[in-house]
N, C-alpha and C. Protein backbone atom coordinates (compact mmCIF):
# COMPACT_ATOMS: atom_id res chain seq x y z
N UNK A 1 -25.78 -31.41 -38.60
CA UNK A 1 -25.86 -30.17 -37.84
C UNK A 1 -24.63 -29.30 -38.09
N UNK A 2 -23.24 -29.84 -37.98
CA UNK A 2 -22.02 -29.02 -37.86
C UNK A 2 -22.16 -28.49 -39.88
N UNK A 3 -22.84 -28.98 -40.72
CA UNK A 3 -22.83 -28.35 -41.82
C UNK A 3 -23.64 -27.41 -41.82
N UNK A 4 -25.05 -27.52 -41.37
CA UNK A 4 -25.78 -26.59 -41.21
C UNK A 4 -25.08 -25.17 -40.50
N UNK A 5 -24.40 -25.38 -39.38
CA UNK A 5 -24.31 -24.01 -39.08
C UNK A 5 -22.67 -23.44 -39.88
N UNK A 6 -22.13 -24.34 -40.57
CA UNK A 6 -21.10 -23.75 -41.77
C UNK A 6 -21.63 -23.54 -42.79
N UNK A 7 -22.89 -23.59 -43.31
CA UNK A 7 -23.42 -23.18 -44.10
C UNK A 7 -23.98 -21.48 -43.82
N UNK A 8 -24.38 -22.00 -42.22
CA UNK A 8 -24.85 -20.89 -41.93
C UNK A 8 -23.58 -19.48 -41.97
N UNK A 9 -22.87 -19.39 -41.33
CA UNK A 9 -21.80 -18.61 -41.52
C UNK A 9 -20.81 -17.97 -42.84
N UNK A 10 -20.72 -19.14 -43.70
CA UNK A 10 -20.62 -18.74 -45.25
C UNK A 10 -21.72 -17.33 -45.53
N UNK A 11 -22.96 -17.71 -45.50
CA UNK A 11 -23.93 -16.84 -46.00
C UNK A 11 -23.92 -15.53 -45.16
N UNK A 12 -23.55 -15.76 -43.57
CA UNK A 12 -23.32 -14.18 -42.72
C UNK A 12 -22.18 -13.55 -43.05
N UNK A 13 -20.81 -14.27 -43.99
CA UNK A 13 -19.88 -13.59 -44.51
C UNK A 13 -19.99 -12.97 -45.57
N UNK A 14 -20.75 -13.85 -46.69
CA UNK A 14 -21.18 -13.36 -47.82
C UNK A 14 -21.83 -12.23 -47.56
N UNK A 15 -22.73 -12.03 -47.10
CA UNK A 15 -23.52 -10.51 -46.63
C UNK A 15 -22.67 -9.83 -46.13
N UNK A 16 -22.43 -10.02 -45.30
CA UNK A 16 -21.76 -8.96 -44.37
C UNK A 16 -20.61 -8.13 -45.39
N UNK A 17 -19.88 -8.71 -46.16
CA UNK A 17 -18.88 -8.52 -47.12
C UNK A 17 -19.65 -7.77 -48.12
N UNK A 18 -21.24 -8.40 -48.67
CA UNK A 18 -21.69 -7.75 -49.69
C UNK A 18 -22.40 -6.42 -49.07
N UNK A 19 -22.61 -5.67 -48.08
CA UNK A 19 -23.24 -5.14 -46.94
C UNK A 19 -21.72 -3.87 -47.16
N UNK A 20 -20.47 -4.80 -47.16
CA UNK A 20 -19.26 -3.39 -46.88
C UNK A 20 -19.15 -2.91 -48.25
N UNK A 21 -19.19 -3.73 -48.78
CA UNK A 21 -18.93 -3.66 -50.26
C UNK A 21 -19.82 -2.51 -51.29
N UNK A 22 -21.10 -2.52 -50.77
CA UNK A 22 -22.26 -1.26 -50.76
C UNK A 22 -22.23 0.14 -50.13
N UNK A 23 -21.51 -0.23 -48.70
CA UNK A 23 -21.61 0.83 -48.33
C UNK A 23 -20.18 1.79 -48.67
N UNK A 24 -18.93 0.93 -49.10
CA UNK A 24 -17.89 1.66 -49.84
C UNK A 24 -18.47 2.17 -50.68
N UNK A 25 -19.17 1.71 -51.68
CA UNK A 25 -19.49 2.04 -52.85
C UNK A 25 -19.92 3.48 -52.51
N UNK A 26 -21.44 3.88 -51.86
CA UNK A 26 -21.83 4.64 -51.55
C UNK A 26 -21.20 5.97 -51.66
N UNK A 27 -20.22 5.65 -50.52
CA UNK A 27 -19.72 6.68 -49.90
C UNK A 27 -18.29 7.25 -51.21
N UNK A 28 -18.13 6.33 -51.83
CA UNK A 28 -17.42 7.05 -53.26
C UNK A 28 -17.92 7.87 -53.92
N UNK A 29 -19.70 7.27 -54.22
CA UNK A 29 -20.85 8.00 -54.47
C UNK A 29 -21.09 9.75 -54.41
N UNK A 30 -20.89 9.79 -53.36
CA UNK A 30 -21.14 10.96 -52.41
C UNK A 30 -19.90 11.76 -52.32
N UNK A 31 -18.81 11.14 -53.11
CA UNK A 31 -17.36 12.09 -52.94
C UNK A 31 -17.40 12.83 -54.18
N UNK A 32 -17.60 12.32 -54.95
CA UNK A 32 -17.55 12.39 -56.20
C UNK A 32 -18.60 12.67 -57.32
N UNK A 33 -20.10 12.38 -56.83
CA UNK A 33 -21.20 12.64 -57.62
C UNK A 33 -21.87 13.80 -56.48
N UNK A 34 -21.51 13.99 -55.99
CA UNK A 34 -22.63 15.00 -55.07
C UNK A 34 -21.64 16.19 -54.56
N UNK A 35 -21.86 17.08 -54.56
CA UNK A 35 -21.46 18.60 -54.25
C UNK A 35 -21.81 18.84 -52.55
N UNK A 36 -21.86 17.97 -52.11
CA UNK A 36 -21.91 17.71 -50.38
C UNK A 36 -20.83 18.05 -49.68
N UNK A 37 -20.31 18.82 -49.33
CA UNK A 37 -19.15 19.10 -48.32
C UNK A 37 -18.65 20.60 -48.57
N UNK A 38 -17.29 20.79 -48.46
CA UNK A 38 -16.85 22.50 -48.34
C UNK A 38 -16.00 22.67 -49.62
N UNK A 39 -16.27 24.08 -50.16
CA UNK A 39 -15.89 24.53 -51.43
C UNK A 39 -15.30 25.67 -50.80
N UNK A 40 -13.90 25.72 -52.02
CA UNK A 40 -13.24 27.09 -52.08
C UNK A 40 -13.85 28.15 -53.05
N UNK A 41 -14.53 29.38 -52.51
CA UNK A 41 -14.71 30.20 -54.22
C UNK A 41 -13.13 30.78 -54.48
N UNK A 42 -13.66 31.38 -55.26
CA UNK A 42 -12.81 31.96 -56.34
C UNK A 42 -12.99 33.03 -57.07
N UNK A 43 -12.43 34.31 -56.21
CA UNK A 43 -12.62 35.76 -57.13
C UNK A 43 -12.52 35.86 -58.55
N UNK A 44 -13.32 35.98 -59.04
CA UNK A 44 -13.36 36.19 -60.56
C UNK A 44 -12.04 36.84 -61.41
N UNK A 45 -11.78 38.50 -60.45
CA UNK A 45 -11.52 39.13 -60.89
C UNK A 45 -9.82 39.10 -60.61
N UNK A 46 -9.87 38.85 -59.41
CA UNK A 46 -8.11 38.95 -59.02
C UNK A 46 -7.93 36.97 -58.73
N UNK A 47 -8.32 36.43 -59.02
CA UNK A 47 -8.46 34.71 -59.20
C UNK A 47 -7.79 34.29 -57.47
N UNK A 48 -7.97 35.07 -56.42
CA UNK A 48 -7.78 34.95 -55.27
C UNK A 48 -8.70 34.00 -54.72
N UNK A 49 -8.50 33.18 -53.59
CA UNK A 49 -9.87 32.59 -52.60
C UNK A 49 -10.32 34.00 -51.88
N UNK A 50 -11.83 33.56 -52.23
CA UNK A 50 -12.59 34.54 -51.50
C UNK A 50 -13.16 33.82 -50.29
N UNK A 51 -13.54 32.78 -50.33
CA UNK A 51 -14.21 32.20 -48.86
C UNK A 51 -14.36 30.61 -49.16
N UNK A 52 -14.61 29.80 -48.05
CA UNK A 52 -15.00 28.40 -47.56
C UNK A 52 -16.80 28.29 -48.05
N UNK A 53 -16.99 27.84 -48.47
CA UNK A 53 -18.38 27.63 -48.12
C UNK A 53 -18.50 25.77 -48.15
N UNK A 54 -19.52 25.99 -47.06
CA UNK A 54 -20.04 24.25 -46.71
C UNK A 54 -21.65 24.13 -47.53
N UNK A 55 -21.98 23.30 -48.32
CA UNK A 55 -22.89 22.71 -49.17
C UNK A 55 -23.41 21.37 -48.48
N UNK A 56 -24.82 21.53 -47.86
CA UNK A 56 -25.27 20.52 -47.22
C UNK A 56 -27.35 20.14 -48.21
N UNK A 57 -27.40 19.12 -48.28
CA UNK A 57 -29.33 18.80 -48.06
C UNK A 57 -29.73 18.81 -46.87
N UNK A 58 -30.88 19.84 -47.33
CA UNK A 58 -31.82 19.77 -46.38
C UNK A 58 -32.67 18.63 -45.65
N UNK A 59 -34.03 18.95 -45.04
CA UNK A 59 -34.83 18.06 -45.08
C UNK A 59 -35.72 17.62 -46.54
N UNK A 60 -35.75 18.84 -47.11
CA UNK A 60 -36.32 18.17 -48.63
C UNK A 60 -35.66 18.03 -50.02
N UNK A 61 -34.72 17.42 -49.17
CA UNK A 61 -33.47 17.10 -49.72
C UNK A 61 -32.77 18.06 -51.48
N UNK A 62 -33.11 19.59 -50.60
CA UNK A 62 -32.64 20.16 -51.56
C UNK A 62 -30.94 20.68 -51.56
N UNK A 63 -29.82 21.16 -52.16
CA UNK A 63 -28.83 21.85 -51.53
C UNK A 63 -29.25 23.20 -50.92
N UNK A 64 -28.37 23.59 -49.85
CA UNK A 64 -27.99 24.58 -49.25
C UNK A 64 -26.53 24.71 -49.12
N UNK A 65 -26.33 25.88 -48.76
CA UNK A 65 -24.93 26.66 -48.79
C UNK A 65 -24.34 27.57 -47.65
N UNK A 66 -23.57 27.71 -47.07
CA UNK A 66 -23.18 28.80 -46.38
C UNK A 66 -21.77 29.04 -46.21
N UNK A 67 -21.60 30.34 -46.38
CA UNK A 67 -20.16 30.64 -45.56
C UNK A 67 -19.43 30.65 -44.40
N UNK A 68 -18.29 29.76 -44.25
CA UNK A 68 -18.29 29.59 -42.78
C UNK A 68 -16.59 30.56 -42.80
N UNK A 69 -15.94 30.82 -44.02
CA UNK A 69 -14.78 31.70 -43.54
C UNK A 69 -14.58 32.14 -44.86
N UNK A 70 -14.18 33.49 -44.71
CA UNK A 70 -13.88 34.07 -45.81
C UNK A 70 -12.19 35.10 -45.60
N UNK A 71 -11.56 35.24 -46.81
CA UNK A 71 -10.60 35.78 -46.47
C UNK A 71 -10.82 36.98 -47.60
N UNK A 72 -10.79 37.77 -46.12
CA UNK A 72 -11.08 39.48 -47.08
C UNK A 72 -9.36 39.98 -47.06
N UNK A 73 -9.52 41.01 -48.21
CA UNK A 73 -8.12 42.24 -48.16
C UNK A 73 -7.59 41.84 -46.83
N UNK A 74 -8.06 42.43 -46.13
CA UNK A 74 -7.70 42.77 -44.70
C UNK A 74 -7.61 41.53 -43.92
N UNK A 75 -6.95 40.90 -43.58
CA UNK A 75 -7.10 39.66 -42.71
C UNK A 75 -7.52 40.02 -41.30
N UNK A 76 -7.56 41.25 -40.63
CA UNK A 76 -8.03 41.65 -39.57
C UNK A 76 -9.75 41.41 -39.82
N UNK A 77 -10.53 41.28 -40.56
CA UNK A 77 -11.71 41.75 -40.98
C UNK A 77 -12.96 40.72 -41.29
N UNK A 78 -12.19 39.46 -40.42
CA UNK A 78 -13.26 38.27 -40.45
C UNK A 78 -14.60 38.39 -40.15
N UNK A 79 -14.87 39.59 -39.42
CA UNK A 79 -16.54 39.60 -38.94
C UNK A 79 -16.57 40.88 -40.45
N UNK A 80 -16.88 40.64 -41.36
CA UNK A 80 -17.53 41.63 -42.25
C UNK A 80 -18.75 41.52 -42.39
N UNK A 81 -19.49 42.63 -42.66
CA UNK A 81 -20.83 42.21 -42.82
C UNK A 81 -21.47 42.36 -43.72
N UNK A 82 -22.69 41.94 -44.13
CA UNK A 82 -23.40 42.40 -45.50
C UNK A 82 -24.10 43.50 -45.46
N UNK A 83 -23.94 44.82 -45.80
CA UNK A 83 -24.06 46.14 -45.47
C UNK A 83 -25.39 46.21 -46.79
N UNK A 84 -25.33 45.67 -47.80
CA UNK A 84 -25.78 45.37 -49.26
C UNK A 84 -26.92 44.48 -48.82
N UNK A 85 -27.12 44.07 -48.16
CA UNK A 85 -28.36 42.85 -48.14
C UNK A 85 -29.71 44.05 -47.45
N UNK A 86 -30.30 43.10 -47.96
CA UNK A 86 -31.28 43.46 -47.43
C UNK A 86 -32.25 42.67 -46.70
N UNK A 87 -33.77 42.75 -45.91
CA UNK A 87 -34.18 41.93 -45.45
C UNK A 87 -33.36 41.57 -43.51
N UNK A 88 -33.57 40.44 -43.47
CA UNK A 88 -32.91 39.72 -42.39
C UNK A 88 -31.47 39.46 -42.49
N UNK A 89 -31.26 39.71 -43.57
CA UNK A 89 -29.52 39.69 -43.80
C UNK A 89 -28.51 40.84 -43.77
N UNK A 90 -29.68 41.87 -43.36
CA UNK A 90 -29.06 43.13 -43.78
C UNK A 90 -27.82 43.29 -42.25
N UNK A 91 -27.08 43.61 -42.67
CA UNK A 91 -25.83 44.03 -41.44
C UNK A 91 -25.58 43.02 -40.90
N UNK A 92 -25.56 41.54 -41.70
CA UNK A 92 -25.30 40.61 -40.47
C UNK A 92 -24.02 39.90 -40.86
N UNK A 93 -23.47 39.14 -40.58
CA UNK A 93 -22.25 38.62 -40.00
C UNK A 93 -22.37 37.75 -41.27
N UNK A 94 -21.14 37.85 -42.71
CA UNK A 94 -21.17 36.78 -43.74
C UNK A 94 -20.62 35.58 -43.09
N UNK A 95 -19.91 36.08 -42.63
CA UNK A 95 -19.60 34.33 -41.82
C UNK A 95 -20.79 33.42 -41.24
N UNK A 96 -21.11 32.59 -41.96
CA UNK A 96 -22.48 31.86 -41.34
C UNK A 96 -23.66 32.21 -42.01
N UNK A 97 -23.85 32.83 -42.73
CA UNK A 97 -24.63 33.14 -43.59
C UNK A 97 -25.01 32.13 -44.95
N UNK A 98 -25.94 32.00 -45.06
CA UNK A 98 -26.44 31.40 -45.67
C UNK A 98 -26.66 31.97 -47.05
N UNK A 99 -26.16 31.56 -48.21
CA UNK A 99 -26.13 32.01 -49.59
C UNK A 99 -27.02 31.59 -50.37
N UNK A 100 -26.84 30.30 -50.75
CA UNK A 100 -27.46 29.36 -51.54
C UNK A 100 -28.68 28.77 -51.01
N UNK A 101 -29.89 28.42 -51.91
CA UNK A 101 -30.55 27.26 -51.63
C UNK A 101 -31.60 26.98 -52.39
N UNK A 102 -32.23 25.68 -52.43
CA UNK A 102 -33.38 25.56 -52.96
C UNK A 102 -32.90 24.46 -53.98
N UNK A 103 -31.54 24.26 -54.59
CA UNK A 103 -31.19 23.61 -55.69
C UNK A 103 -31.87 22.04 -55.72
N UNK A 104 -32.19 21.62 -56.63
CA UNK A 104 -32.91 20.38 -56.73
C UNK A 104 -31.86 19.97 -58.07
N UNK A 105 -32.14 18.30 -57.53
CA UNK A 105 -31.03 17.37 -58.59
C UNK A 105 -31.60 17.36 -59.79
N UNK A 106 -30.98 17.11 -60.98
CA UNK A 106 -31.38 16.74 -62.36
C UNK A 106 -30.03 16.45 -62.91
N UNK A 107 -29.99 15.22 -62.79
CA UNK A 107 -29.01 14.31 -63.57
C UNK A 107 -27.73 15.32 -63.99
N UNK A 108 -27.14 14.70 -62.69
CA UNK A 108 -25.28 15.38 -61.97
C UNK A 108 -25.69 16.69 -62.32
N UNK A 109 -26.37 17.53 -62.32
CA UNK A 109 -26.72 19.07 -61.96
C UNK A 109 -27.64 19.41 -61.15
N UNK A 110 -27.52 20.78 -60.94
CA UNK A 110 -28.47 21.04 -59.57
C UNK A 110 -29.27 22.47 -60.16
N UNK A 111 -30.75 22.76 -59.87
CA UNK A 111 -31.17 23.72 -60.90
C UNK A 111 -32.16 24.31 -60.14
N UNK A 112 -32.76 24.95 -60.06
CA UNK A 112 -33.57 25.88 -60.06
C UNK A 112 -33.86 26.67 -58.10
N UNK A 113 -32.31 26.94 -58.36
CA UNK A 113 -32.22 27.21 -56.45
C UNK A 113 -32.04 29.04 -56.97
N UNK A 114 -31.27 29.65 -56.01
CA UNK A 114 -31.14 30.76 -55.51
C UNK A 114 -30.04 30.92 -55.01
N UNK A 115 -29.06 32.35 -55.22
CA UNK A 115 -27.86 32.79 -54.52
C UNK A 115 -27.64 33.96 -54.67
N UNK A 116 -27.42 34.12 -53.30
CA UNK A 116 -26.76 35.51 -52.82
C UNK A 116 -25.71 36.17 -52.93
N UNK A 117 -25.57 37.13 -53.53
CA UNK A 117 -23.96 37.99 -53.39
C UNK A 117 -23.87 38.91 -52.48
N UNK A 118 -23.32 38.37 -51.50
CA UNK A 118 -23.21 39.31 -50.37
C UNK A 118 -22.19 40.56 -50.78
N UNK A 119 -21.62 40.55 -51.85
CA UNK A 119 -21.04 41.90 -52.26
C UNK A 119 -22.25 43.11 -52.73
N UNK A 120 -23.02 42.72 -53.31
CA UNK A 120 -23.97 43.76 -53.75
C UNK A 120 -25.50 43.37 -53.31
N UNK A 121 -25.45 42.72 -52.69
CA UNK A 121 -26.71 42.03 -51.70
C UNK A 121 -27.66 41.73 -52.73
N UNK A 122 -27.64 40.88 -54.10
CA UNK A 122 -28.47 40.50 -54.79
C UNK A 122 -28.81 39.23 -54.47
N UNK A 123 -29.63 38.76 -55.11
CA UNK A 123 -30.47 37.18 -55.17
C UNK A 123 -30.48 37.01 -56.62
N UNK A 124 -29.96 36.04 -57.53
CA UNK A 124 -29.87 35.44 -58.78
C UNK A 124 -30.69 34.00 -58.62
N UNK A 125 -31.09 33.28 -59.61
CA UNK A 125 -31.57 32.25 -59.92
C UNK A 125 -30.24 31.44 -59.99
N UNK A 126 -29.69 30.21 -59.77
CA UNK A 126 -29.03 29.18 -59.02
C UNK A 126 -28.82 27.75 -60.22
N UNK A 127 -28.10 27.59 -60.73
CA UNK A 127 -27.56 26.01 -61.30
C UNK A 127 -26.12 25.97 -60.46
N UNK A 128 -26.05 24.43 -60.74
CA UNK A 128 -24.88 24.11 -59.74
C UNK A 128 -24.42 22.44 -60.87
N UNK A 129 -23.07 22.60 -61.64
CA UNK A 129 -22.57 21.04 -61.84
C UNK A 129 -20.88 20.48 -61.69
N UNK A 130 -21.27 19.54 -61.40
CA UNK A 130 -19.86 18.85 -60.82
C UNK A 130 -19.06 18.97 -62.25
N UNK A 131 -17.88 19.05 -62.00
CA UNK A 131 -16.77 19.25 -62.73
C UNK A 131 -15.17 18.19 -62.25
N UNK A 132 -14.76 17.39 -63.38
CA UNK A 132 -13.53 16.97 -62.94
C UNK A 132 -13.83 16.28 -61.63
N UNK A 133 -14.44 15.23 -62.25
CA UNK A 133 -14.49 13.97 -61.13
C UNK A 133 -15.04 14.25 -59.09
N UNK A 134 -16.22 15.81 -59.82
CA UNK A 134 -16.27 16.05 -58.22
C UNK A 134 -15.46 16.57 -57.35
N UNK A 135 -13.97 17.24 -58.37
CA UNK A 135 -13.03 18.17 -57.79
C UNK A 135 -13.42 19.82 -58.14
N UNK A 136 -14.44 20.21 -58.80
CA UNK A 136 -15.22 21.33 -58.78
C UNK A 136 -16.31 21.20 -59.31
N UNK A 137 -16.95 22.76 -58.85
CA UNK A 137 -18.22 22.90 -58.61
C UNK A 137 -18.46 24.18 -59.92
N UNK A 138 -19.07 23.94 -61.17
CA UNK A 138 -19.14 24.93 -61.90
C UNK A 138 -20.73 26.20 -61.26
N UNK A 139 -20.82 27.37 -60.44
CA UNK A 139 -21.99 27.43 -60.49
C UNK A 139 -22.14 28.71 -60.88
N UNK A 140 -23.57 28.68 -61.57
CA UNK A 140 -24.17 29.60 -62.49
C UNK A 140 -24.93 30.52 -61.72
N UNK A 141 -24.98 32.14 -61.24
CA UNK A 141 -26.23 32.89 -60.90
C UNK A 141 -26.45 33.51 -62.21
N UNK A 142 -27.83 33.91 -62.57
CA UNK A 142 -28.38 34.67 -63.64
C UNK A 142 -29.86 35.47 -63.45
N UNK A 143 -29.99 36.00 -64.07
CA UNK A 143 -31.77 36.53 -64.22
C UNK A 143 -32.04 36.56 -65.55
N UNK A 144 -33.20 35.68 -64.89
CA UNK A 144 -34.04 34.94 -66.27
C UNK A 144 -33.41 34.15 -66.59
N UNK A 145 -32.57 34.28 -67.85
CA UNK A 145 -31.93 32.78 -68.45
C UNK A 145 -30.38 32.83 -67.58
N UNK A 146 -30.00 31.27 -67.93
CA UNK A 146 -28.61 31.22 -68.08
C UNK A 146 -27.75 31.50 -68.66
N UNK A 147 -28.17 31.86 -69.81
CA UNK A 147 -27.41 32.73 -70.87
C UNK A 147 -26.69 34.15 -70.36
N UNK A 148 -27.90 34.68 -69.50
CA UNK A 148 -27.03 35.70 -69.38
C UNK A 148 -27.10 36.31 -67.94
N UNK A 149 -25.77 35.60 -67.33
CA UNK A 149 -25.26 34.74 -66.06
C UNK A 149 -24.06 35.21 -66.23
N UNK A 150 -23.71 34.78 -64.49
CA UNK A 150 -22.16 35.00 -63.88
C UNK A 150 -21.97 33.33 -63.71
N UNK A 151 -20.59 32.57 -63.93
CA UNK A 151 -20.18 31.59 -63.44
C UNK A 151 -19.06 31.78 -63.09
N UNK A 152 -19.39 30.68 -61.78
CA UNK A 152 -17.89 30.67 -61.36
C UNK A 152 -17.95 29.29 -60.95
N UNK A 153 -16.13 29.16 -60.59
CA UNK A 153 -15.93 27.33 -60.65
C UNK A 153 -15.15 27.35 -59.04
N UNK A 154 -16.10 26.58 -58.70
CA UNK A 154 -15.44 25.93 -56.86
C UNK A 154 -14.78 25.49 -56.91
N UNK A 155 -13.58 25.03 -55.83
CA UNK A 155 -12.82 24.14 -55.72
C UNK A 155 -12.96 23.23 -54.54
N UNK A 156 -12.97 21.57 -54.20
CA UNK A 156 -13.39 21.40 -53.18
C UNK A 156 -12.31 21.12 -52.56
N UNK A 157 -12.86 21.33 -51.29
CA UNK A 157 -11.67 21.61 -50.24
C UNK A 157 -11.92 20.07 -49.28
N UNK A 158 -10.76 19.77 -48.44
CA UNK A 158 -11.33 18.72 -47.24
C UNK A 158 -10.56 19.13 -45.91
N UNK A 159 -11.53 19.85 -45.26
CA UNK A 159 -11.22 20.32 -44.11
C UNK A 159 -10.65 19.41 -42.69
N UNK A 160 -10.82 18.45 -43.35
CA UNK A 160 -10.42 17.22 -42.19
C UNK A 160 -8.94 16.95 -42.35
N UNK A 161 -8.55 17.37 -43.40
CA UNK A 161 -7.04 16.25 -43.66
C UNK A 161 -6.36 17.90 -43.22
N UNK A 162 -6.68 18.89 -42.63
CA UNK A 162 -5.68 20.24 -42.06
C UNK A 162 -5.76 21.60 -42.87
């Protein structure tokens, strides 16, 4: 009997260990292969941060995007709005706004989504790929092809460590 239940316990360590050991894994997974969390952009033109955006899946487990802070000229000027949009977006608050979406996975890239420039209130066709170990985000808007496209490269940010 007293072997039986040291047998038994060996095997609830073994699991349990092989159980942490998976779920570390995972979650390296997800740091590093997946574009899941908050990105810095990056003005093209004056190579300034233009805003935060948070990158989440949906329910059909596509990406989405939104801006949750942006730093304009003016630091007084956090409620700016999209004057350029049109639709349901028109005059509304970029902060919280929703940019991106639709992107679907294809092996460490993300393709055939949609994004918004709240500077000139357009909608482009959407690729999205990890760069440098999941420390940026290369992403592509275009019409029609990718060829002939705007990219720009994210930087990811971690809002937890301050």
């Amino acid at each position: 009997m007293h072997i039986k239940i040291n047998l038994f316990k060996v095997l609830v360590s073994i699991f349990l260990i092989s159980l942490s050991t998976t779920i570390f894994a995972a979650e390296n997974i997800t740091s590093t292969d997946s574009p899941i969390g908050y990105w810095k952009t990056i003005d093209d033109i004056t190579g300034k941060p233009k805003s935060i955006v948070q990158i989440w899946r949906d329910q059909n487990h596509l990406l989405m995007a939104k801006i949750i802070k942006i730093f304009p000229d003016n630091q007084a000027n956090q409620n700016k709005i999209c004057v350029a949009c049109r639709g349901e977006k028109h005059n509304r608050p970029i902060v919280g706004m929703v940019i991106m979406s639709g992107l679907k996975s294809a092996e460490n890239q993300w393709t055939s989504g949609h994004i918004l420039d709240p500077e000139n209130g357009k909608t482009y066709k959407c690729k999205a790929r990890l760069t440098e170990k999941g420390k940026r985000l290369n992403v592509q808007g275009y019409i029609g092809l990718p060829l002939f496209g705007r990219s720009q490269t994210w930087e990811r940010v971690d809002l937890m460590s301050g």
